[in-house]
C-alpha atoms as a PDB file:
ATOM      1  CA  UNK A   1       0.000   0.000   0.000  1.00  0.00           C
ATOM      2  CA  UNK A   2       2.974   2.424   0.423  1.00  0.00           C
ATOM      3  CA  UNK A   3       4.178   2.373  -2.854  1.00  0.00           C
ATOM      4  CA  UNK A   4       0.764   2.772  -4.312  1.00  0.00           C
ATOM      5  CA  UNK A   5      -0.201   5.322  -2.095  1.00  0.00           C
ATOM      6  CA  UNK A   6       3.307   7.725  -3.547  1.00  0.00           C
ATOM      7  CA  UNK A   7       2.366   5.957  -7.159  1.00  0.00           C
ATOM      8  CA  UNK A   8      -0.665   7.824  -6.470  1.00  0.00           C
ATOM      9  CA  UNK A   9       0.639  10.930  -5.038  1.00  0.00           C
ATOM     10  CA  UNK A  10       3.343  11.386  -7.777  1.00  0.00           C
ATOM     11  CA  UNK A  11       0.668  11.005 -10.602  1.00  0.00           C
ATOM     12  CA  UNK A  12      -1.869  13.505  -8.391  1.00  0.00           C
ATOM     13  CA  UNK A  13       1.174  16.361  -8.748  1.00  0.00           C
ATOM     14  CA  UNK A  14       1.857  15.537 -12.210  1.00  0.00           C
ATOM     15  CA  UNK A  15      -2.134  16.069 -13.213  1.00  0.00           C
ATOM     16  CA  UNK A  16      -2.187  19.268 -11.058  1.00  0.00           C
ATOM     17  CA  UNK A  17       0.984  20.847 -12.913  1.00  0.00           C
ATOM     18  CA  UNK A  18      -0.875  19.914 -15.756  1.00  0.00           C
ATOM     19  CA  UNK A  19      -3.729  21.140 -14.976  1.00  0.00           C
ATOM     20  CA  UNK A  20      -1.509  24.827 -14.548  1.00  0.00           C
ATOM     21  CA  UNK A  21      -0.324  25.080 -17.969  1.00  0.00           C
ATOM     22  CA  UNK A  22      -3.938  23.660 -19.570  1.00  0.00           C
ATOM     23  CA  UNK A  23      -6.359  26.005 -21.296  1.00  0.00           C
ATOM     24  CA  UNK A  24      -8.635  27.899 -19.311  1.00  0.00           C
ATOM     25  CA  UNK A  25     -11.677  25.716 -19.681  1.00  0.00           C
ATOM     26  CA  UNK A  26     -10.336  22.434 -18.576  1.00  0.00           C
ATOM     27  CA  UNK A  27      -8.111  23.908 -15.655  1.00  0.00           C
ATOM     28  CA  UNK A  28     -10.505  23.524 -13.157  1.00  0.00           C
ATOM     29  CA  UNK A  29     -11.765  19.903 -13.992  1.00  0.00           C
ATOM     30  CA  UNK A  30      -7.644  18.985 -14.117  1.00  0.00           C
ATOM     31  CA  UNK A  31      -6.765  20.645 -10.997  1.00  0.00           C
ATOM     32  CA  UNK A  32      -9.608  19.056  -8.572  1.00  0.00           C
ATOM     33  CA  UNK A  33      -8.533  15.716 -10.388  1.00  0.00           C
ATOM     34  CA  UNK A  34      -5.186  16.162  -9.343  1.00  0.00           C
ATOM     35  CA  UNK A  35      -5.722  17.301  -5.817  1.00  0.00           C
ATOM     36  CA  UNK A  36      -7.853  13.934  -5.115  1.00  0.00           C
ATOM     37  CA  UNK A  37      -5.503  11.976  -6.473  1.00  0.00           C
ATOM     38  CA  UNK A  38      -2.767  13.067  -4.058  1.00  0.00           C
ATOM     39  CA  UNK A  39      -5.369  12.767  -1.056  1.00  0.00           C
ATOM     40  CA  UNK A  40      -6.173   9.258  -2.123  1.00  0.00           C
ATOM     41  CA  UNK A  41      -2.340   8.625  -1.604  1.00  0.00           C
ATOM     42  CA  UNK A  42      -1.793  10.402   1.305  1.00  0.00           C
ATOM     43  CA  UNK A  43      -4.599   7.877   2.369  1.00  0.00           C
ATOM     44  CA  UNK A  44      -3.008   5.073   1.477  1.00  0.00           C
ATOM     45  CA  UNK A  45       0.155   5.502   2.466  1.00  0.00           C
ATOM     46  CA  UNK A  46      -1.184   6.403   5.656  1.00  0.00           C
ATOM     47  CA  UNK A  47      -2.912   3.018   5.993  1.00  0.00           C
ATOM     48  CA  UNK A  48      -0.038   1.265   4.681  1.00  0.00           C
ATOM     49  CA  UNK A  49       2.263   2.770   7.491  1.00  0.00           C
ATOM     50  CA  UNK A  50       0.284   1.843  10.071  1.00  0.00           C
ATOM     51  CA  UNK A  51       0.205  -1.346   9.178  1.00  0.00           C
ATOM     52  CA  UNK A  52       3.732  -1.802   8.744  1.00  0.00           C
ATOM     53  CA  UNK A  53       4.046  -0.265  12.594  1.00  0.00           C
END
């Protein structure tokens, strides 16, 4: 679960910088994709630490 949870977080900041240099009309829809990407792997790294504990 760790290394999905970065996986996750990596791809989540590559959609958000993205989602800065996109067109004015998709920006928004790219940037809130990106932002719950990277909370979904904050969230699973999370569990996956606490497991490993």
């Amino acid at each position: 679960m760790i290394k999905n949870g970065l996986f996750t977080i990596a791809i989540g900041f590559v959609v958000v910088i993205l989602g800065l240099t996109d067109f004015e009309e998709r920006r928004i829809l790219i940037l809130g994709i990106g932002i719950l990407l990277i909370i979904l792997g904050f969230t699973l790294y999370n569990k996956g630490e606490k497991k490993s504990d």
